[in-house]
Protein backbone atom coordinates (compact mmCIF):
# COMPACT_ATOMS: atom_id res chain seq x y z
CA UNK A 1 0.00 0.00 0.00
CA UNK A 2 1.03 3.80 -1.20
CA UNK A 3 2.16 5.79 1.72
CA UNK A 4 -0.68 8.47 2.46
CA UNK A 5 0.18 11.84 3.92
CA UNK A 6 -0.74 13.25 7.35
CA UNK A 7 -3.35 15.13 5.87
CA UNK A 8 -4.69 12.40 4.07
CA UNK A 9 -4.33 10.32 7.48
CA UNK A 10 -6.25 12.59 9.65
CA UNK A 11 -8.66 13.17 6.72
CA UNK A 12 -9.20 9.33 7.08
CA UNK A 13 -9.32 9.07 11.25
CA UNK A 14 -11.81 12.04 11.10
CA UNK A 15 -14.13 9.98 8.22
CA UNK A 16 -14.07 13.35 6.77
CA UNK A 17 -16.42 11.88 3.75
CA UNK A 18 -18.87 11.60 6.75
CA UNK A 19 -18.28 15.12 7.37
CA UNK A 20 -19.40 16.18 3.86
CA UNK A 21 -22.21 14.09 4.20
CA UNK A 22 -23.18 15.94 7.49
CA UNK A 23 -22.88 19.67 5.66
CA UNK A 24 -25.94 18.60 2.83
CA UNK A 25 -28.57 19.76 4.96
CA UNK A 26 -29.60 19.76 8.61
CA UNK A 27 -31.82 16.30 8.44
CA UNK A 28 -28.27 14.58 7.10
CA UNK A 29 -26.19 16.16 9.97
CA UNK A 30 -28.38 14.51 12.08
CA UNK A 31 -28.59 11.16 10.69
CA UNK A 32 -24.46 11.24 9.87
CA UNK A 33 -23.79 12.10 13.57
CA UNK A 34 -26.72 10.34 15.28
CA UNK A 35 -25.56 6.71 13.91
CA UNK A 36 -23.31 5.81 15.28
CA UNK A 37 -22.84 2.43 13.08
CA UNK A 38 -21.48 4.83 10.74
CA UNK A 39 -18.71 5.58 12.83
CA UNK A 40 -17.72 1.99 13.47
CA UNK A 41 -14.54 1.89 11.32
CA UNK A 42 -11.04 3.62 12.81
CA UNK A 43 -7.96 3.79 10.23
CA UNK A 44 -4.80 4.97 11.79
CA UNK A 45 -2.58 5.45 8.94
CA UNK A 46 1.35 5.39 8.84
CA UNK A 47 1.93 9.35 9.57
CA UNK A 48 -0.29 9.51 12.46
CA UNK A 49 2.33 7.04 13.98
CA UNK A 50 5.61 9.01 12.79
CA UNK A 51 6.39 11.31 15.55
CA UNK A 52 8.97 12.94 13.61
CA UNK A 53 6.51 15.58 11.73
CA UNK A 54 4.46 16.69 14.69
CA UNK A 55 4.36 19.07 17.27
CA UNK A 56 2.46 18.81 20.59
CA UNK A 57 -0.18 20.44 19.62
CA UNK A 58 -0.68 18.31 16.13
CA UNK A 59 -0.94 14.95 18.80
CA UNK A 60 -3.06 17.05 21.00
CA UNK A 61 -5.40 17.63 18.08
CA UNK A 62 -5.44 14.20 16.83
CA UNK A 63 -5.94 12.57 19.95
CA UNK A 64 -9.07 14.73 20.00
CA UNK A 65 -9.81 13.99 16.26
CA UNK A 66 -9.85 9.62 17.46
CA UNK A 67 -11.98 10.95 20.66
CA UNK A 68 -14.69 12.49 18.31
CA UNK A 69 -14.59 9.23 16.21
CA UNK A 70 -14.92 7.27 19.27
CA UNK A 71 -17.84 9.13 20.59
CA UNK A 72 -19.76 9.26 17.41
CA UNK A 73 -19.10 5.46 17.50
CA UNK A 74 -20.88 5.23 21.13
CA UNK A 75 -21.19 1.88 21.54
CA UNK A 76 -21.14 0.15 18.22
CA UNK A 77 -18.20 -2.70 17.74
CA UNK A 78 -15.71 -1.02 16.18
CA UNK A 79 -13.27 -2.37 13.12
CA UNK A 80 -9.87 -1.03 13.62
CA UNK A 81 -7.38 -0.84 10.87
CA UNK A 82 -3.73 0.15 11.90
CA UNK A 83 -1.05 0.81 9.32
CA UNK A 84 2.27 1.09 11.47
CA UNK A 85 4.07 1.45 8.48
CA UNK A 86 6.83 -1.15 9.06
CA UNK A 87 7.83 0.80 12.53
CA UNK A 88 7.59 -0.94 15.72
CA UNK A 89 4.98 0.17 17.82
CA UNK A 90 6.93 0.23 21.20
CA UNK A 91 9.02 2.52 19.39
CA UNK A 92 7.70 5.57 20.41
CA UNK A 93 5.02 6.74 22.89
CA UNK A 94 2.21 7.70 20.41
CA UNK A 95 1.17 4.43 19.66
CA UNK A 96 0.72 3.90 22.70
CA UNK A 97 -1.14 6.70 23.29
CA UNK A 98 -3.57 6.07 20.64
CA UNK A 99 -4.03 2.03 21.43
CA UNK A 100 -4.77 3.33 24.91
CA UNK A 101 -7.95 5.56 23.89
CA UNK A 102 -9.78 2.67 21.33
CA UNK A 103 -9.23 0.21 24.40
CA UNK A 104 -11.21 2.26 26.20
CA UNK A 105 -13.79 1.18 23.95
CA UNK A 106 -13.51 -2.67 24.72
CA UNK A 107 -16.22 -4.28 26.98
């Protein structure tokens, strides 16, 4: 698989094509944000691993970005895809970071 960017990566965290959905008309906000089956797929992409390209504030904002997702998920099942990129995980403390806030979803 192509390397995305970290634009393209939080595009895909934030299901921005959800998003675009939601800004149609007020009756599609409401059904885009109040089902939460939508929401059910996460995709952390490559770059939102890297912590090379980031500053604080970047992780800040896309730990809040996975808390939205997570939240608009409620308590749907949720199918996680993670793209590490070839890095290992323990390698850094974002990954952890981010596996810590979708386990917060398991039951």
């Amino acid at each position: 698989m192509e390397p995305v960017s970290t634009e393209t990566a939080m595009k895909i965290l934030a299901q921005n094509h959800l998003l675009v959905l939601s800004r149609v008309c007020a009756r599609w906000y409401d059904i885009v944000l109040g089902t939460p089956a939508l929401w059910s797929n996460v995709e952390l992409q490559f770059p939102l691993w890297d912590e090379t390209p980031y500053e604080p504030t970047d992780f800040d904002k896309l730990m809040r970005v996975l808390a939205k997702v997570l939240e608009r998920g409620r308590s749907i099942p949720l199918s996680v895809f993670i793209d590490t990129g070839g890095i290992t995980p323990y390698a850094s403390t974002r990954p952890n970071c981010l596996i810590t806030a979708l386990a917060s979803k398991v039951y």
